[in-house]
Protein backbone atom coordinates (compact mmCIF):
# COMPACT_ATOMS: atom_id res chain seq x y z
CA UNK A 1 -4.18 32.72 67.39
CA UNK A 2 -6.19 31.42 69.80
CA UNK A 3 -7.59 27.64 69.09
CA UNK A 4 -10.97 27.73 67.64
CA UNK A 5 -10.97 31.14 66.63
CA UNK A 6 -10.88 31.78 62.19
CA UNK A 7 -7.71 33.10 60.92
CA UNK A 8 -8.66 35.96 58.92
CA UNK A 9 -5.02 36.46 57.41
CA UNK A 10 -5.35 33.94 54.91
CA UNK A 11 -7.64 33.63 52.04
CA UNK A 12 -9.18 29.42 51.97
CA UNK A 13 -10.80 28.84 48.91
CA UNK A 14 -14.45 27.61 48.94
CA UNK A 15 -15.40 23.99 48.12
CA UNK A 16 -16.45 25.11 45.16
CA UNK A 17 -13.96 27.00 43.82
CA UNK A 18 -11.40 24.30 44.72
CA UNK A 19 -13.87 22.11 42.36
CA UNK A 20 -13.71 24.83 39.60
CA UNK A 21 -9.99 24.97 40.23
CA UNK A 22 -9.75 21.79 39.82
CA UNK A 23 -11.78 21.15 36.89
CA UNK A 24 -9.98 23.79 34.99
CA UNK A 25 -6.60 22.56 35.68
CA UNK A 26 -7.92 18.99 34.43
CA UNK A 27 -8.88 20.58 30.95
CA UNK A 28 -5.55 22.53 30.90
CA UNK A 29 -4.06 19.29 31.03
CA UNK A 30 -6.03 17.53 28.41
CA UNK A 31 -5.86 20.16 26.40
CA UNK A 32 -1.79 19.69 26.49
CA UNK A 33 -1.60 16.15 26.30
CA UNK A 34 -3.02 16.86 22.73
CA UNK A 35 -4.84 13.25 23.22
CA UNK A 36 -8.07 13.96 21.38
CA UNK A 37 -10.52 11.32 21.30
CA UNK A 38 -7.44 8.77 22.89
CA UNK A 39 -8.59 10.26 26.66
CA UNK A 40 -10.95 7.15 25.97
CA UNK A 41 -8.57 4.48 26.05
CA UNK A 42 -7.88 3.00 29.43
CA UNK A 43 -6.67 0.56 31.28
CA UNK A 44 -10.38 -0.12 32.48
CA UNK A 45 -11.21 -0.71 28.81
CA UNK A 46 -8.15 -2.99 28.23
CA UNK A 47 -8.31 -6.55 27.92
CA UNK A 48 -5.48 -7.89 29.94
CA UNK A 49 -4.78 -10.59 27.22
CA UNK A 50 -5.52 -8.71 23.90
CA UNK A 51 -7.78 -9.40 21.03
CA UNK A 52 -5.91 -12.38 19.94
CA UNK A 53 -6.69 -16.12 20.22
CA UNK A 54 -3.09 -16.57 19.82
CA UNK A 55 -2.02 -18.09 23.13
CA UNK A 56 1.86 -17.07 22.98
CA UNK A 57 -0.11 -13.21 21.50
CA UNK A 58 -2.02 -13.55 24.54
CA UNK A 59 0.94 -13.80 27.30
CA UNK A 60 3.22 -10.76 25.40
CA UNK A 61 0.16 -9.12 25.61
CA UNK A 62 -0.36 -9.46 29.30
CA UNK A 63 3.40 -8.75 29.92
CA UNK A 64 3.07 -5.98 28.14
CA UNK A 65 -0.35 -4.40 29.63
CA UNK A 66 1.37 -5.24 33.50
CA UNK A 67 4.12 -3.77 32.39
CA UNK A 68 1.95 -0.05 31.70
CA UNK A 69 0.65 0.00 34.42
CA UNK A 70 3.46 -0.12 36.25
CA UNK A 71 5.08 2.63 34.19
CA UNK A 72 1.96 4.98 34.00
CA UNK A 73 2.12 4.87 37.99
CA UNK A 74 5.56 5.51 38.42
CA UNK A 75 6.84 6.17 35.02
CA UNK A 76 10.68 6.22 35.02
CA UNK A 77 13.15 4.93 31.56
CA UNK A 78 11.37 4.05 28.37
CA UNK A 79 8.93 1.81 27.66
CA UNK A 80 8.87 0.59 24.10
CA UNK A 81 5.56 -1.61 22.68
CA UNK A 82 6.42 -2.85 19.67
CA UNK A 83 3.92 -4.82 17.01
CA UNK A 84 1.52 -5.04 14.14
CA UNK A 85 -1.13 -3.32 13.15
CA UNK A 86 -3.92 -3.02 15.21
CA UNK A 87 -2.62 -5.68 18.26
CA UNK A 88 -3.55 -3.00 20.84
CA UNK A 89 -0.19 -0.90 21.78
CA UNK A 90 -1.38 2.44 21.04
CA UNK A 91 -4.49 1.49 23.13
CA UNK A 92 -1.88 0.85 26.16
CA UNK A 93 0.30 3.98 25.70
CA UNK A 94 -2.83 6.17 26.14
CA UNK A 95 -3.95 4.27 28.73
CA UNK A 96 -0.86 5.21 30.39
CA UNK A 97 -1.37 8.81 29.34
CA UNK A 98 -4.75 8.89 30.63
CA UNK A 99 -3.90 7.32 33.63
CA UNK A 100 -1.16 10.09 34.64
CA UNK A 101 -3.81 12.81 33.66
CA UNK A 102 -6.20 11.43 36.33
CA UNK A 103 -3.50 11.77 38.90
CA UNK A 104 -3.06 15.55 37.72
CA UNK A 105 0.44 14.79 36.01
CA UNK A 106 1.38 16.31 32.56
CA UNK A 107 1.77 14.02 29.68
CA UNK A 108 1.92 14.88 26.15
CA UNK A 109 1.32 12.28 23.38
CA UNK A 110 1.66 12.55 19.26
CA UNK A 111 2.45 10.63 16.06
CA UNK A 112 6.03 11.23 14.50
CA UNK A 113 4.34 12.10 11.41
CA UNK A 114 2.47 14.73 12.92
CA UNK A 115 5.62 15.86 14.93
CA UNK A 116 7.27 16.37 12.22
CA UNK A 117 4.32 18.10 10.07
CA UNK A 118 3.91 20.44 12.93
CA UNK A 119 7.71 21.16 12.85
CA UNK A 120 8.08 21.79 9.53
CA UNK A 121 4.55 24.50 9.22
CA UNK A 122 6.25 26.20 12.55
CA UNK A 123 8.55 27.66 9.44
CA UNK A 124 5.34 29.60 8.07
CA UNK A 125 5.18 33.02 8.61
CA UNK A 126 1.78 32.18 9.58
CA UNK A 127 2.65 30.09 12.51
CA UNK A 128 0.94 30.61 15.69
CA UNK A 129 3.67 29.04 17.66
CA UNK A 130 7.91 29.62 16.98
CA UNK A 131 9.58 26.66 16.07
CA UNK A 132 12.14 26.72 18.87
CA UNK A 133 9.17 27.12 21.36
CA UNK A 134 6.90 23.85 19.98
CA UNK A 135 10.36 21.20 19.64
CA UNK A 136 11.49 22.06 22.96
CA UNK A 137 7.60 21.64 24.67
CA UNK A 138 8.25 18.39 23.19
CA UNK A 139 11.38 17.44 24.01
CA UNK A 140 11.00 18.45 27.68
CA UNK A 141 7.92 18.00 28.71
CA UNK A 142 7.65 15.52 31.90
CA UNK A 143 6.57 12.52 30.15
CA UNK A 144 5.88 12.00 25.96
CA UNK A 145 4.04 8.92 24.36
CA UNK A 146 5.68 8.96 20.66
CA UNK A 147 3.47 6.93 18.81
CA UNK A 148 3.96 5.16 14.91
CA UNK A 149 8.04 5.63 15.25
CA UNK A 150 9.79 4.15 11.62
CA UNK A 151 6.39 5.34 9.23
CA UNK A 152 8.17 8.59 9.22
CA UNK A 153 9.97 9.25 5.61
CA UNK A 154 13.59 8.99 6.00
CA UNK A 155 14.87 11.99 4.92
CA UNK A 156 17.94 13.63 6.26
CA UNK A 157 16.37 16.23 7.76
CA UNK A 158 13.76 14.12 9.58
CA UNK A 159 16.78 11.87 10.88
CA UNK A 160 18.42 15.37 12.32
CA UNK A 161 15.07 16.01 14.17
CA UNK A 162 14.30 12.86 15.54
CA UNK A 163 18.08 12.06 16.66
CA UNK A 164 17.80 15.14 18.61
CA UNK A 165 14.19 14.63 20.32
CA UNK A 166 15.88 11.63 20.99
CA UNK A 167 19.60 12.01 22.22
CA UNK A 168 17.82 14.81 24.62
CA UNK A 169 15.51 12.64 26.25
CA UNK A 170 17.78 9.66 26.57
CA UNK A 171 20.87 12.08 28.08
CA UNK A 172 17.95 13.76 30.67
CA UNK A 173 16.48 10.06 31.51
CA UNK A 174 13.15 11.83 30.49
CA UNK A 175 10.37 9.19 30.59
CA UNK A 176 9.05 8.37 27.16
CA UNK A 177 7.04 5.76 25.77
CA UNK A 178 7.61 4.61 22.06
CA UNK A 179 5.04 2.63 19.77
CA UNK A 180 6.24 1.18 17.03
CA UNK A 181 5.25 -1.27 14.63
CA UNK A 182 8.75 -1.95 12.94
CA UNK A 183 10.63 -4.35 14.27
CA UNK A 184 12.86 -2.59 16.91
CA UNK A 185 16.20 -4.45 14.97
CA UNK A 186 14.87 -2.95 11.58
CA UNK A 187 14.78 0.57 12.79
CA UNK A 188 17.53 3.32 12.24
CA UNK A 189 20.51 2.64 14.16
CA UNK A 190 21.51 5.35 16.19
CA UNK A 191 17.75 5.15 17.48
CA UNK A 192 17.66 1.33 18.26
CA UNK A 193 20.96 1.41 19.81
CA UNK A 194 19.22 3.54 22.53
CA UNK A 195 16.17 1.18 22.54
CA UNK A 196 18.13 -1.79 23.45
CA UNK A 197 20.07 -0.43 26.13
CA UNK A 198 18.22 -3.23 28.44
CA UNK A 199 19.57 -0.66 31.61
CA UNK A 200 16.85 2.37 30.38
CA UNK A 201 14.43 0.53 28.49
CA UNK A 202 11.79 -2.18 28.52
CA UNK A 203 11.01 -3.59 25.17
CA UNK A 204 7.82 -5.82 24.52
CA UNK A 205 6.44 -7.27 21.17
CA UNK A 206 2.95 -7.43 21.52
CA UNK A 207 2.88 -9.95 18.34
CA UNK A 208 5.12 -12.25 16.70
CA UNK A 209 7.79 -11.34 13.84
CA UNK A 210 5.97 -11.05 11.22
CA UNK A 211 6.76 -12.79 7.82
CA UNK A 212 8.07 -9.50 6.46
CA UNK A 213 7.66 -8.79 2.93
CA UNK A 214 10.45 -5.64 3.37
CA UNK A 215 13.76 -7.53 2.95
CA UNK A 216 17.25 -6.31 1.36
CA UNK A 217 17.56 -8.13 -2.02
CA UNK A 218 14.90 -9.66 -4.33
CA UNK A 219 12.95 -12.72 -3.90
CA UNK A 220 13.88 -15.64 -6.60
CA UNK A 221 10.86 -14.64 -8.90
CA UNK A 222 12.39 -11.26 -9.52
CA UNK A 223 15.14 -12.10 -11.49
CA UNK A 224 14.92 -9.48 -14.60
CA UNK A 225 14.43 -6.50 -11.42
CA UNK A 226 17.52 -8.00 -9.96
CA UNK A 227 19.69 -6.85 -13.38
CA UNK A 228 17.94 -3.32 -13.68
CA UNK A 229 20.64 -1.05 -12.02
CA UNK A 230 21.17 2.48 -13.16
CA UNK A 231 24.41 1.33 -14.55
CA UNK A 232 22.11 -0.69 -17.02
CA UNK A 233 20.04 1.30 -18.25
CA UNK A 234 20.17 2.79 -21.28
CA UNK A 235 19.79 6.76 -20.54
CA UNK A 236 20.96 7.84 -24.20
CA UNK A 237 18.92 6.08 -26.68
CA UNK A 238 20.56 7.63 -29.48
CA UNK A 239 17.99 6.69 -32.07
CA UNK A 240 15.43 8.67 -30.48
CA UNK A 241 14.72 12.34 -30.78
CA UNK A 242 16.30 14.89 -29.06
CA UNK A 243 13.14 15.67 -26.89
CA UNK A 244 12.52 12.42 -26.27
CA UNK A 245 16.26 12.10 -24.79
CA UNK A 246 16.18 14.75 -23.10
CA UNK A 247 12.86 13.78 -21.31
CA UNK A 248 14.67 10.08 -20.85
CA UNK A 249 18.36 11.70 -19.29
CA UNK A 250 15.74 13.55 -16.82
CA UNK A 251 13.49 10.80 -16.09
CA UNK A 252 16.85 8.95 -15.07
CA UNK A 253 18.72 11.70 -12.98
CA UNK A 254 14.95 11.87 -10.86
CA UNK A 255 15.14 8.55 -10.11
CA UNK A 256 18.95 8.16 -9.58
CA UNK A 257 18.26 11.23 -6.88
CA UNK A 258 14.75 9.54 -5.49
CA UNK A 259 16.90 6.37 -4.78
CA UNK A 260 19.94 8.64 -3.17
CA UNK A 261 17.52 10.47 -0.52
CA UNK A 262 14.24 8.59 -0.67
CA UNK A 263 11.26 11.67 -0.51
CA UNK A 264 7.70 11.58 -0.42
CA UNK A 265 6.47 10.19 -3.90
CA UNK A 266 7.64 9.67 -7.41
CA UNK A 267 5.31 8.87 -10.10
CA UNK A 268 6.69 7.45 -13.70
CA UNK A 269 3.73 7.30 -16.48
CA UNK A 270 4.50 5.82 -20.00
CA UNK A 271 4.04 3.34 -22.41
CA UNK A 272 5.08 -0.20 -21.92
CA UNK A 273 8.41 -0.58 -22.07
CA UNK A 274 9.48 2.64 -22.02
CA UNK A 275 12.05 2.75 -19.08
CA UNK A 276 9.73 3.34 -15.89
CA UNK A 277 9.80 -0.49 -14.62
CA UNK A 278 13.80 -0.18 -14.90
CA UNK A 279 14.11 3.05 -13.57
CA UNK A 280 12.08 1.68 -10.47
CA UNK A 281 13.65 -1.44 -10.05
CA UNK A 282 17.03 0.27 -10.31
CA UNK A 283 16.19 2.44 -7.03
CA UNK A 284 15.17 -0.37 -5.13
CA UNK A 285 18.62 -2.68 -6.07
CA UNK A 286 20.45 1.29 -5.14
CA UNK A 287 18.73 0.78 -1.67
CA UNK A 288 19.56 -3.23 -1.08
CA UNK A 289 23.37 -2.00 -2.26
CA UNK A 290 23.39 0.66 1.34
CA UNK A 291 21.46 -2.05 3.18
CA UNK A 292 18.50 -0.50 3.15
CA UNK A 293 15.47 -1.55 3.12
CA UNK A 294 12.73 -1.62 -0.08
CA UNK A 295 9.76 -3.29 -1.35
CA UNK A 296 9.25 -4.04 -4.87
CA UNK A 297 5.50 -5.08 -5.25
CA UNK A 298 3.56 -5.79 -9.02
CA UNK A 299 0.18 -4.72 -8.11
CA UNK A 300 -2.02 -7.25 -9.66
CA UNK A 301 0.83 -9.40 -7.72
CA UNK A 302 -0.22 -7.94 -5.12
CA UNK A 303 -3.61 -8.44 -4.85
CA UNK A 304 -3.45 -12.21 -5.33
CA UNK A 305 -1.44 -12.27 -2.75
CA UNK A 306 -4.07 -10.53 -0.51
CA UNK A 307 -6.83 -12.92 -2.30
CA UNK A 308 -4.74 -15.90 -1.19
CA UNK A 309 -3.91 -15.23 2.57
CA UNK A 310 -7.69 -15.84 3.15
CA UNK A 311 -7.00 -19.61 2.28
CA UNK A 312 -6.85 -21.25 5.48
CA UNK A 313 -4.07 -23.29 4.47
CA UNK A 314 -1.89 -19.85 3.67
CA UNK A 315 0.92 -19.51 5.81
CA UNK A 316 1.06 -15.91 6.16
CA UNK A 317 -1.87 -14.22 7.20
CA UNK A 318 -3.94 -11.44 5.41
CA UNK A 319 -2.12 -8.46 7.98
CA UNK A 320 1.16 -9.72 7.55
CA UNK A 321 0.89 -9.40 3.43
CA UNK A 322 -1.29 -5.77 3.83
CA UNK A 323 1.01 -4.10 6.84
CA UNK A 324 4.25 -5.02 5.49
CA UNK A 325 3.24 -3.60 1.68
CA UNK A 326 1.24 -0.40 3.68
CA UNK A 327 4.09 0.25 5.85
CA UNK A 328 7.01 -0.78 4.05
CA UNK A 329 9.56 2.11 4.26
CA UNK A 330 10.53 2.11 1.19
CA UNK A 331 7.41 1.04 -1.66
CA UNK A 332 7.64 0.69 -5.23
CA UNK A 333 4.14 -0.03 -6.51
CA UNK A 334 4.68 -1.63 -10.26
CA UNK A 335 1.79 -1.44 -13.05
CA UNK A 336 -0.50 0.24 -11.04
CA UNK A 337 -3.23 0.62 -13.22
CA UNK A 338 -3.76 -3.07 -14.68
CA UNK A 339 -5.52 -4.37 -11.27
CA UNK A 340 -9.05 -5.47 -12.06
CA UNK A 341 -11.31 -2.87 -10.87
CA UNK A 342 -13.36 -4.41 -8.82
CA UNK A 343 -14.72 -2.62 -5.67
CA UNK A 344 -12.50 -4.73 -3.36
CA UNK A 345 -9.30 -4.18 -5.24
CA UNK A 346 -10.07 -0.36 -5.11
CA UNK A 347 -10.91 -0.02 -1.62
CA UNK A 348 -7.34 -2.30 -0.68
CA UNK A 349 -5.23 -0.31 -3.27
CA UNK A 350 -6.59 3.76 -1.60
CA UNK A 351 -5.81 2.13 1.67
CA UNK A 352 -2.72 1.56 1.24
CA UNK A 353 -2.26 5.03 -1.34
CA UNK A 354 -4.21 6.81 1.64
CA UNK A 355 -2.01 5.77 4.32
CA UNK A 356 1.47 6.22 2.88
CA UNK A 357 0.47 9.85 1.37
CA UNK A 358 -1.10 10.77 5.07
CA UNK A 359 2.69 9.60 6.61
CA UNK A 360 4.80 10.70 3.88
CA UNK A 361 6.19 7.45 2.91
CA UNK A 362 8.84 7.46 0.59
CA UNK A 363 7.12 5.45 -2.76
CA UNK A 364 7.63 4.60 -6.21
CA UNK A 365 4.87 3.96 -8.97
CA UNK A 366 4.74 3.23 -12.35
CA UNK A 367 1.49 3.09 -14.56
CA UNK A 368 0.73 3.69 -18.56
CA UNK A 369 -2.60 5.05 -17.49
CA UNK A 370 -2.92 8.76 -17.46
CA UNK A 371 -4.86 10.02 -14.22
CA UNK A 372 -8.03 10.53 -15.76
CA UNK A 373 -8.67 6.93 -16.48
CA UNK A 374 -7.72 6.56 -12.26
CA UNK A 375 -10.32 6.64 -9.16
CA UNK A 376 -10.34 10.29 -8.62
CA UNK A 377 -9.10 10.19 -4.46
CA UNK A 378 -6.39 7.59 -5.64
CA UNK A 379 -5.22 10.63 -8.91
CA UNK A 380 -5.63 13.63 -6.45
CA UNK A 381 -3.11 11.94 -4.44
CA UNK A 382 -0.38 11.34 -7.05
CA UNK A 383 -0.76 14.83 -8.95
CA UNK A 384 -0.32 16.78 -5.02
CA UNK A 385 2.93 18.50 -5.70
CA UNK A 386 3.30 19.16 -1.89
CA UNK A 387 4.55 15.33 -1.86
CA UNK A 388 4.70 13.97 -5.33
CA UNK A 389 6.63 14.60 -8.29
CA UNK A 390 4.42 13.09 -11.62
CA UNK A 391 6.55 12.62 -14.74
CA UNK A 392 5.66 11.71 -18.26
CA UNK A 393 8.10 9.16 -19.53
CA UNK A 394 7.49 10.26 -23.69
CA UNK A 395 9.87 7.44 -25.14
CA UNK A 396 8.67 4.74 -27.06
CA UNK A 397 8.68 0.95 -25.85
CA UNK A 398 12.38 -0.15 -26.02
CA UNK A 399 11.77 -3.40 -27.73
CA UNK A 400 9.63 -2.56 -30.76
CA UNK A 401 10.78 -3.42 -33.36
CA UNK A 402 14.13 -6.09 -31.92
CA UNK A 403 14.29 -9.23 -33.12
CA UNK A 404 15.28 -10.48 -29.39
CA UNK A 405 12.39 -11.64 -27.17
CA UNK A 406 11.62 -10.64 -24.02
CA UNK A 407 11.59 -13.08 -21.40
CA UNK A 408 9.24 -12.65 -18.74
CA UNK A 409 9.78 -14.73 -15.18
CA UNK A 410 7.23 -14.29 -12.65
CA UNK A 411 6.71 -10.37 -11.23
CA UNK A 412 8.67 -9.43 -14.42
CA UNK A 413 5.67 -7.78 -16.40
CA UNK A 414 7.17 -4.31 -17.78
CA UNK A 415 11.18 -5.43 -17.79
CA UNK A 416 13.76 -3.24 -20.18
């Protein structure tokens, strides 16, 4: 070919179809990274030291937000951004998406709650996509933000899952990024042995431990929960009716299997003193026995609580009460039902019902009120037999009628 001359063997796009190309390509992209209205957070919009005023807040957060940026240009191991509620980690691990989809790299980004939602419809028969097909586009794709890791339920199967997401990106060294706000020590331990291995992954706490609420045996005020095992209660009641035994044996063998393989809800209704208190408290001391993790929490309790972290002098502020009892892994939520009704308590109490019925977290309640005297988006929520299971404790109150009184320590309002 003689210089200067066109080469009319090969085809050069025009500038404008290069745009078009281009353009398209983009939207492929963001249509993958299944972002949504995230493509807004960037690191433009990111303040370098957070939304704190807490100084020592302030320099984890900068550590952490230099830290992004050098992944999301040249992302390589795991990045893990660990914290509470609303500190600004999810804000950085789509920054770091969007960042990669500006330089035309693929990046895919979801919830595990919503990974595992979309895993479990894929068995439909109406599912547009095969299962196999949608958990390996996950598993393999270049780089995967996995946000809200630990607010999954812990069931068995959910374990299997996320072990092998897991296992398959840490064998591959696939880049990942991981937001979590349990502590990275509290989480399950085949997945934080991977998140420690200092070699692969960089770890940052965007806050401070929190004063958690979630512990592994009962504060000193919960004395009477501390003696309500399974081996305590009384499941026979021989003086009652047939049906009424029958109804209590069940009651029992629910909660004995609840406390086994903690899934989605369990609602106990009944009179005072008819079992349900026990039969919830006996889950929770089941848990601390494995090691595991569970909040017991009174709810009138647990509003004053709320009311008091306002008090400047409180030492624990108003987040750390609300995230630990909204995200606790394991929640028992005792006397629901006796709360004043006040608009306040309402709006706190669905916030924390909305959130743990939108992640599937594994909880525990106990009211005497039947669901029509409830809020209705509060009753909708317990009677949804997709995740909860609502039984009708029919037994009478335990105590009427003895001679012996019933003492009742602090948080100990409905004890057998």
């Amino acid at each position: 070919m003689s210089p200067g001359k066109p080469d009319f063997s090969r085809v050069v796009p025009c500038h404008c179809s290069q745009q078009k190309s281009e353009q398209e390509r983009l939207t492929r992209l963001q249509r993958y990274s299944n972002l949504g209205s995230l493509t807004s957070l960037t690191f433009k919009n990111v303040v370098p030291q957070g939304m704190t005023e807490n100084p020592s807040d302030q320099e984890r957060f900068y550590q952490a937000f230099q830290a992004a940026q050098s992944f999301a240009d040249k992302p390589e191991g795991w990045l893990v951004l660990a914290g509470s509620s609303g500190c600004g980690k999810t804000h950085l691990a789509a920054a770091i998406a969007n960042h990669c989809l500006e330089d035309n790299r693929p990046v895919f980004y979801i919830t595990v709650p919503d990974l595992l939602d979309h895993l479990r419809s894929t068995f439909s028969p109406g599912s547009e996509i095969p299962y196999d097909e949608f958990f390996e586009q996950v598993r393999s794709t270049p780089l995967l933000v996995l946000d809200d890791l630990g607010v999954q339920s812990s069931t068995p199967w959910a374990k299997e899952k996320m072990d092998q997401l897991l296992n398959h990106r840490f064998n591959n060294q696939l880049p990942t990024v991981i937001v979590t706000i349990v502590p990275v020590d509290e989480l399950e331990e085949r997945i934080r042995t991977r998140l420690v291995n200092a070699s692969f992954c960089q770890v940052f706490s965007l806050t401070e431990e929190s004063v958690a609420l979630t512990a592994y045996s009962w504060p000193a005020d919960f004395e009477l929960q501390r003696e309500m095992t399974f081996d305590s209660f009384d499941a026979k009641r021989v003086n009652l009716p047939l049906e009424q035994r029958q109804n209590l044996a069940a009651a029992f063998q629910l909660a004995l299997d609840f406390a086994k393989s903690p899934d989605g809800w369990l609602v106990f209704q009944g009179v005072n003193g008819c079992g349900k208190t026990h039969l919830a408290a006996a889950i929770v001391n089941y848990r601390y026995q494995l090691r595991k993790p569970a909040l017991f929490i009174v709810v009138p309790d647990f509003l004053d609580h709320l009311r008091s972290s306002f008090n400047p002098e409180s030492k624990v502020s108003y987040d750390q009460v609300f995230e630990s009892v909204k995200k606790s892994p394991l929640l028992v939520l005792d006397d629901f039902g006796k709360q004043t009704t006040t608009p306040w308590a309402q709006e706190k109490l669905y916030q924390v019902i909305n959130y743990r019925y939108n992640a599937r977290q594994p909880t525990v309640i106990t009211t005497n009120c039947s669901t029509d005297e409830m809020d209705t988006p509060i009753a909708s929520r317990f009677v949804d037999p997709k995740i909860s299971i609502l039984f009708h404790i029919t037994a009478p109150d335990y105590w009427a009628g003895k001679a012996v009184p019933r003492a009742k320590p602090r948080g100990a309002r409905r004890g057998r």
